[in-house]
PDB file of N, CA and C in Angstrom:
ATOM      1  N   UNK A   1     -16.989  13.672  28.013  1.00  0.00           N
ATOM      2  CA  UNK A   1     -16.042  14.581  28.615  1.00  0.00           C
ATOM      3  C   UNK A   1     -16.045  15.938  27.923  1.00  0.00           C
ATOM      4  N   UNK A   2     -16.406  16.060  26.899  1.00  0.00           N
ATOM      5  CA  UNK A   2     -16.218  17.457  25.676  1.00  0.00           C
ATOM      6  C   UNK A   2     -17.240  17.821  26.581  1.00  0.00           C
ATOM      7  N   UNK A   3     -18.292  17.539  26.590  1.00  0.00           N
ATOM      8  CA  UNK A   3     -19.680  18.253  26.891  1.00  0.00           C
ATOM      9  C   UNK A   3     -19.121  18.661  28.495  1.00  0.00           C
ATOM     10  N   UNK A   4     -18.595  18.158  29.235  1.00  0.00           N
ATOM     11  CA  UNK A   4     -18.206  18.568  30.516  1.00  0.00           C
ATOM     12  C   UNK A   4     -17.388  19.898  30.453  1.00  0.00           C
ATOM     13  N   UNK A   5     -15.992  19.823  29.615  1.00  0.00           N
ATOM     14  CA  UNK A   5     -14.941  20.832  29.485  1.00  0.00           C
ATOM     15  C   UNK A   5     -15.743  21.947  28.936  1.00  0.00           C
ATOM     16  N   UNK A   6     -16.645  21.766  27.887  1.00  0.00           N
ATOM     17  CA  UNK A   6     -17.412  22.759  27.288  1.00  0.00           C
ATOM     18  C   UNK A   6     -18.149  23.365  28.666  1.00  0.00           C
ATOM     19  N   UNK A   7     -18.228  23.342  29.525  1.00  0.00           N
ATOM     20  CA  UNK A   7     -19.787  23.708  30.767  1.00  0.00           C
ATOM     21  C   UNK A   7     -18.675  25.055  31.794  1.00  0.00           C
ATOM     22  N   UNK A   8     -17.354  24.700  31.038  1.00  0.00           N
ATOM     23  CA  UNK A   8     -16.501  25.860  32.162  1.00  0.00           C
ATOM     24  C   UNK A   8     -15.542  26.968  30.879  1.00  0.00           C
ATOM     25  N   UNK A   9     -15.453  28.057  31.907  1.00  0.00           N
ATOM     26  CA  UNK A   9     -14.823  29.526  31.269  1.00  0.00           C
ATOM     27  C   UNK A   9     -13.740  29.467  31.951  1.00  0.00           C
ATOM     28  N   UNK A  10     -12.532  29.328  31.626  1.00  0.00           N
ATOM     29  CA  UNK A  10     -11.330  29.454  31.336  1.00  0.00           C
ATOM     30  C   UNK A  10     -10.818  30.989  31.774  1.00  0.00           C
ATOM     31  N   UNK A  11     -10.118  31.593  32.784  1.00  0.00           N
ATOM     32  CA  UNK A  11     -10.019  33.277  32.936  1.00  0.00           C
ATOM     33  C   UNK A  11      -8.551  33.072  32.639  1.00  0.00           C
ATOM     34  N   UNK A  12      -8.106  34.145  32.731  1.00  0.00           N
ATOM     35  CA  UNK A  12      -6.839  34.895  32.395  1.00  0.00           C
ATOM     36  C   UNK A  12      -5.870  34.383  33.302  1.00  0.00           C
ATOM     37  N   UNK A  13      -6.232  34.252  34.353  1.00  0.00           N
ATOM     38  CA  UNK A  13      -5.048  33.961  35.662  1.00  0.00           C
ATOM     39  C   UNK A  13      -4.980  32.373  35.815  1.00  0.00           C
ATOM     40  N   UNK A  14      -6.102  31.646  34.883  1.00  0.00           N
ATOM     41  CA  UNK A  14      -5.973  30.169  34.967  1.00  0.00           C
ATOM     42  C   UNK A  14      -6.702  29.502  35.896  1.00  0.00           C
ATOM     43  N   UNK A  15      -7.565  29.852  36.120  1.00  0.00           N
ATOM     44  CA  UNK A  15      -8.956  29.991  37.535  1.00  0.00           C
ATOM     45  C   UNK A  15     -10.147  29.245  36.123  1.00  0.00           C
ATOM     46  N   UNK A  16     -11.253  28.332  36.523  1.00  0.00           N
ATOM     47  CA  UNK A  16     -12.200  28.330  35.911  1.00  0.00           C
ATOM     48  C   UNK A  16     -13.496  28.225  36.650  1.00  0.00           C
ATOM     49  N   UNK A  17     -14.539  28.719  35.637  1.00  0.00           N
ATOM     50  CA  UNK A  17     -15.671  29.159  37.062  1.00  0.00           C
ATOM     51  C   UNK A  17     -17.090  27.936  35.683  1.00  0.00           C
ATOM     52  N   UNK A  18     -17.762  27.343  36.262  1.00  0.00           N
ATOM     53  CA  UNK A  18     -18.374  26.809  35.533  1.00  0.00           C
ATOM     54  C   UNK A  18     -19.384  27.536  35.384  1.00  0.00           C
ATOM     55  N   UNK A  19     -19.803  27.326  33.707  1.00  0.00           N
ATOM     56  CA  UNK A  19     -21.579  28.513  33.825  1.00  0.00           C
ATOM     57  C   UNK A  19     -22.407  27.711  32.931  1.00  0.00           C
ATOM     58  N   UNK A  20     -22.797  26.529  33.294  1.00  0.00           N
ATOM     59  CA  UNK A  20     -23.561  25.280  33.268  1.00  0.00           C
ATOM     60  C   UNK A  20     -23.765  24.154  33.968  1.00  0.00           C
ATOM     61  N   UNK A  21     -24.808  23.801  34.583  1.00  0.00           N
ATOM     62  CA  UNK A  21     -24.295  22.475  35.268  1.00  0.00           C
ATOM     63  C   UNK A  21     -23.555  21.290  34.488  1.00  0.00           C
ATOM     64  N   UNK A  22     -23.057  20.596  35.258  1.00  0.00           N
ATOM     65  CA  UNK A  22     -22.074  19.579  34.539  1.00  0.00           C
ATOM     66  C   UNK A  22     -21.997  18.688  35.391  1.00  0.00           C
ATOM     67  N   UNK A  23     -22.207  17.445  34.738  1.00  0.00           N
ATOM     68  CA  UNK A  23     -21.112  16.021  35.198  1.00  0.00           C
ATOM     69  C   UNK A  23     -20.930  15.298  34.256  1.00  0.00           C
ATOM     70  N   UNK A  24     -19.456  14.881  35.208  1.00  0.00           N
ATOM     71  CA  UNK A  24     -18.599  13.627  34.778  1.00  0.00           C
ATOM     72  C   UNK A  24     -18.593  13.097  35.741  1.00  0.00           C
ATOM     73  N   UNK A  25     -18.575  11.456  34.316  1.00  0.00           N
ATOM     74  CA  UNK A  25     -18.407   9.989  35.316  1.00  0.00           C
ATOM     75  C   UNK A  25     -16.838   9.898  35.008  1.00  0.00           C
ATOM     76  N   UNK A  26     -16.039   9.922  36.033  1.00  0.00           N
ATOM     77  CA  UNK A  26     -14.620   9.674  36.258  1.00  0.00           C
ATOM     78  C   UNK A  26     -14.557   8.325  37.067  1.00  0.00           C
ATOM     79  N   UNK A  27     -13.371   7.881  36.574  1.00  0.00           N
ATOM     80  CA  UNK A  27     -12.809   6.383  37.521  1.00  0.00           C
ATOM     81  C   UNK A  27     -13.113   6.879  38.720  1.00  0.00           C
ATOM     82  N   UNK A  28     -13.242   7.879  39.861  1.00  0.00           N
ATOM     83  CA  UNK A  28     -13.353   8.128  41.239  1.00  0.00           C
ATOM     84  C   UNK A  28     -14.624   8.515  41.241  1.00  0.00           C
ATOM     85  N   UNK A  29     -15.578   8.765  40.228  1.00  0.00           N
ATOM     86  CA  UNK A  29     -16.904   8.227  40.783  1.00  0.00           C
ATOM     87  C   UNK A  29     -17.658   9.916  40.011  1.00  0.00           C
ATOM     88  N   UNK A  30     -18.857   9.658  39.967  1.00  0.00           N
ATOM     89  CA  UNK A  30     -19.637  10.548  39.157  1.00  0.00           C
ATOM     90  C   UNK A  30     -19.427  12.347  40.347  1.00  0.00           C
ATOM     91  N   UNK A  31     -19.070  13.138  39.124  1.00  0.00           N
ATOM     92  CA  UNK A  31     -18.763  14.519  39.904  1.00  0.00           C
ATOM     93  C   UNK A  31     -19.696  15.299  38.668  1.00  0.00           C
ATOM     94  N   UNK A  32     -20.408  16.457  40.002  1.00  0.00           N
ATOM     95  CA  UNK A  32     -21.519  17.213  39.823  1.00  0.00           C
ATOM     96  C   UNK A  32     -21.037  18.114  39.772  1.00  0.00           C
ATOM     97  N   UNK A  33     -21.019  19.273  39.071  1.00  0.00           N
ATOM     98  CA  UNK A  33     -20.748  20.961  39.287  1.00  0.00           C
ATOM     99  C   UNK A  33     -21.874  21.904  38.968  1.00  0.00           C
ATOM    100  N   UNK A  34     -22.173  22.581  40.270  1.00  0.00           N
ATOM    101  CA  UNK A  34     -22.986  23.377  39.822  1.00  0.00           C
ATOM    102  C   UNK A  34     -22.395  24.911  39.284  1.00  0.00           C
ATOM    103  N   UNK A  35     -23.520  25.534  38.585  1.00  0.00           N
ATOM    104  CA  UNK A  35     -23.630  26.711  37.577  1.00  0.00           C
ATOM    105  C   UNK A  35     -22.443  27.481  38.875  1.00  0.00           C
ATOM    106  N   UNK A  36     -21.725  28.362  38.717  1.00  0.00           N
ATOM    107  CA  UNK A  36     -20.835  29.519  39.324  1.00  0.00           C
ATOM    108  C   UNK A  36     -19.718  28.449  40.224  1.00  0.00           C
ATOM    109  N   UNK A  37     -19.957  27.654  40.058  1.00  0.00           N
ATOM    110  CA  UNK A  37     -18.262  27.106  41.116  1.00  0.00           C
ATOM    111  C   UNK A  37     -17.547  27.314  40.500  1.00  0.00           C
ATOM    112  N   UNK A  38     -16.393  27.891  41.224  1.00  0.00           N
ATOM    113  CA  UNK A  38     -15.150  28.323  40.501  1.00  0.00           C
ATOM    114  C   UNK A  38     -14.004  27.369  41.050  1.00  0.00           C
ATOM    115  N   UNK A  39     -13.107  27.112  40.280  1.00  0.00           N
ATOM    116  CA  UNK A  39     -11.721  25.987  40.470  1.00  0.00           C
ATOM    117  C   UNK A  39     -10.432  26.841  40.286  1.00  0.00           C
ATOM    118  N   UNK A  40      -9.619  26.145  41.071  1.00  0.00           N
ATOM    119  CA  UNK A  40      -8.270  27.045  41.158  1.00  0.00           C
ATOM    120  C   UNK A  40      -7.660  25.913  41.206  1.00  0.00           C
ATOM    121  N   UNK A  41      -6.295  26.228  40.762  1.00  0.00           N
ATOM    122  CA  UNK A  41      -5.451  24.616  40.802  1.00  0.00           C
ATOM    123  C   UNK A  41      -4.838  24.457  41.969  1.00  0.00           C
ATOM    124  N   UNK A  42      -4.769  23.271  42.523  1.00  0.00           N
ATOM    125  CA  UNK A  42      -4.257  23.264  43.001  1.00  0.00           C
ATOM    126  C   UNK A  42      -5.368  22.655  44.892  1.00  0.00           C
ATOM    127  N   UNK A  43      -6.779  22.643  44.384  1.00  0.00           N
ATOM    128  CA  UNK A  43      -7.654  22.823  45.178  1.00  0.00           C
ATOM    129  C   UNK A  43      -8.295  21.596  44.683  1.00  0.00           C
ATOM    130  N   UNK A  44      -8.851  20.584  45.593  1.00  0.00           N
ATOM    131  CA  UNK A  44      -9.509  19.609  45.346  1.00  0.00           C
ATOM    132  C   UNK A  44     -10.844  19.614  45.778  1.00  0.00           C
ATOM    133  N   UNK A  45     -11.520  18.804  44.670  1.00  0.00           N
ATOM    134  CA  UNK A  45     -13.042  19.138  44.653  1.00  0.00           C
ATOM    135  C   UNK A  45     -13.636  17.535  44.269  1.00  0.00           C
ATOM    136  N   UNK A  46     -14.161  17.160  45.389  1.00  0.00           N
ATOM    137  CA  UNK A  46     -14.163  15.515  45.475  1.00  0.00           C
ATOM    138  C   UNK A  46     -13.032  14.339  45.071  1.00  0.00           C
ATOM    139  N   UNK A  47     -12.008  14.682  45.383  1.00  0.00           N
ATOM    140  CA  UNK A  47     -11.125  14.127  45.516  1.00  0.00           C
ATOM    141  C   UNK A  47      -9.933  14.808  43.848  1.00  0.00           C
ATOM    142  N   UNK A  48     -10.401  15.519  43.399  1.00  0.00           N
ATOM    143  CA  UNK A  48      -9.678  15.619  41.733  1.00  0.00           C
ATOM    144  C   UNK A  48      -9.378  17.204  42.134  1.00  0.00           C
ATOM    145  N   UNK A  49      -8.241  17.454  41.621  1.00  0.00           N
ATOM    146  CA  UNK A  49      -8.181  18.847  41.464  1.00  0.00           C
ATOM    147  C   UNK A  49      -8.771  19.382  39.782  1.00  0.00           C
ATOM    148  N   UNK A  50      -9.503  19.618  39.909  1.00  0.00           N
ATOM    149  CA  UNK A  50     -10.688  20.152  39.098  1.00  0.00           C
ATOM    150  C   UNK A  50      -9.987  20.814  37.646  1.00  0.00           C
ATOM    151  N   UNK A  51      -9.419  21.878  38.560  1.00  0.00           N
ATOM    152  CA  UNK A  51      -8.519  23.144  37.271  1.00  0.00           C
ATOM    153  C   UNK A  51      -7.441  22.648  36.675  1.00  0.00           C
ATOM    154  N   UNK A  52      -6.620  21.655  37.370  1.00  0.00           N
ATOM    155  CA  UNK A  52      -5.767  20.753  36.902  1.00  0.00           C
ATOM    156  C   UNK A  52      -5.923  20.096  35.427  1.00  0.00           C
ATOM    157  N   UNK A  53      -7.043  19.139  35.818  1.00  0.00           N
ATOM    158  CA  UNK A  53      -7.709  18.281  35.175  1.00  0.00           C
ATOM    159  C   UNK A  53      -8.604  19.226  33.630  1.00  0.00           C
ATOM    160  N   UNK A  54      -8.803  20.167  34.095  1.00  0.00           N
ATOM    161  CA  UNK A  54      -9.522  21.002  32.964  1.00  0.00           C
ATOM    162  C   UNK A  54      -8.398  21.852  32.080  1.00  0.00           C
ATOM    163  N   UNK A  55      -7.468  22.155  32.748  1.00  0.00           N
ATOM    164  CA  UNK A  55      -6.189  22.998  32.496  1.00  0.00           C
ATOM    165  C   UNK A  55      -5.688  21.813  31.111  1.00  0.00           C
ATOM    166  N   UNK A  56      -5.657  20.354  31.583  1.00  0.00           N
ATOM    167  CA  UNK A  56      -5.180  19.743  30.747  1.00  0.00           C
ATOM    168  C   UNK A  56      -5.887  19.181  29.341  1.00  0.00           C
ATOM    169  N   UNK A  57      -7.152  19.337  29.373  1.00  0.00           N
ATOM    170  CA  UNK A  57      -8.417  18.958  28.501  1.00  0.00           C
ATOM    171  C   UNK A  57      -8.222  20.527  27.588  1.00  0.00           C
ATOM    172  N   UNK A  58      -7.836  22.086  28.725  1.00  0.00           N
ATOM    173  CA  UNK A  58      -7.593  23.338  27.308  1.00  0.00           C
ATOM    174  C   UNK A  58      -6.272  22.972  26.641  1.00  0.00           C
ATOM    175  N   UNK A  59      -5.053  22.532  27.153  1.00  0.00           N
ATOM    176  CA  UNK A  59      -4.092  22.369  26.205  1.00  0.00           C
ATOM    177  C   UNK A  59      -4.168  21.128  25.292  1.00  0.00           C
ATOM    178  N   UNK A  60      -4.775  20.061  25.498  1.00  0.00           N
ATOM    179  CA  UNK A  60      -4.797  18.852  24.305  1.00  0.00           C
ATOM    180  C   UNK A  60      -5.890  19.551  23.299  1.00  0.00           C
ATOM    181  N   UNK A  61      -7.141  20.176  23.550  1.00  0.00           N
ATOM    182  CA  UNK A  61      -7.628  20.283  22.840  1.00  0.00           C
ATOM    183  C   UNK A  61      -7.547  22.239  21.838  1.00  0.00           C
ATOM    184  N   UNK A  62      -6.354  22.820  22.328  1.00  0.00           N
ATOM    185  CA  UNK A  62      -5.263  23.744  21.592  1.00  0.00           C
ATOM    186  C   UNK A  62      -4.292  23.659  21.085  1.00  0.00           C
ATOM    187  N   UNK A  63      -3.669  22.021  21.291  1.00  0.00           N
ATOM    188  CA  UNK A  63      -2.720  21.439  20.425  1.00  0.00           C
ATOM    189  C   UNK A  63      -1.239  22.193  21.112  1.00  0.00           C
ATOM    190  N   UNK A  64      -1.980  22.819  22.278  1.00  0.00           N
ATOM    191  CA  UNK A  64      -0.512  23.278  22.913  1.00  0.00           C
ATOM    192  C   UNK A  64       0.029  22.195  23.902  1.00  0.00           C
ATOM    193  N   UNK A  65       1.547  22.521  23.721  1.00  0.00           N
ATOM    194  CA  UNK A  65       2.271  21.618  24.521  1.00  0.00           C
ATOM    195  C   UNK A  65       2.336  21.597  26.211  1.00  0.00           C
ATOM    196  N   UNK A  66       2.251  20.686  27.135  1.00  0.00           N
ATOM    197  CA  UNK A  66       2.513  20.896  28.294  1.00  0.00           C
ATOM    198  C   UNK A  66       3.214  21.330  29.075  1.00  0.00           C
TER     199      UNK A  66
END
């Protein structure tokens, strides 16, 4: 999962745009991202909202609170 969260850029408004390919094997099944897709929360991308899910992987791993 590190190596996944690591593959996306994080912007200012809370938008992330990936600039590596990436996958994760998640309980709902192996998800592909290619290089420039960008995620917004709130927007689902094979069934997961993407920015959500990444939103929460930048605050555990900033030790900031939810």
């Amino acid at each position: 999962m590190q190596t996944f969260y690591k593959a996306f850029f994080r912007h200012p408004d809370g938008s992330w745009t990936c600039i590596a390919p990436a996958t994760l094997e998640h309980p709902r099944g192996r998800i592909q991202v290619a290089q420039g897709t960008h995620f917004t929360r709130g927007t689902s991308f094979m069934g997961i909202d993407l920015a959500d899910w990444l939103e929460t992987q930048h605050r555990e791993r900033s030790g900031r609170p939810g």
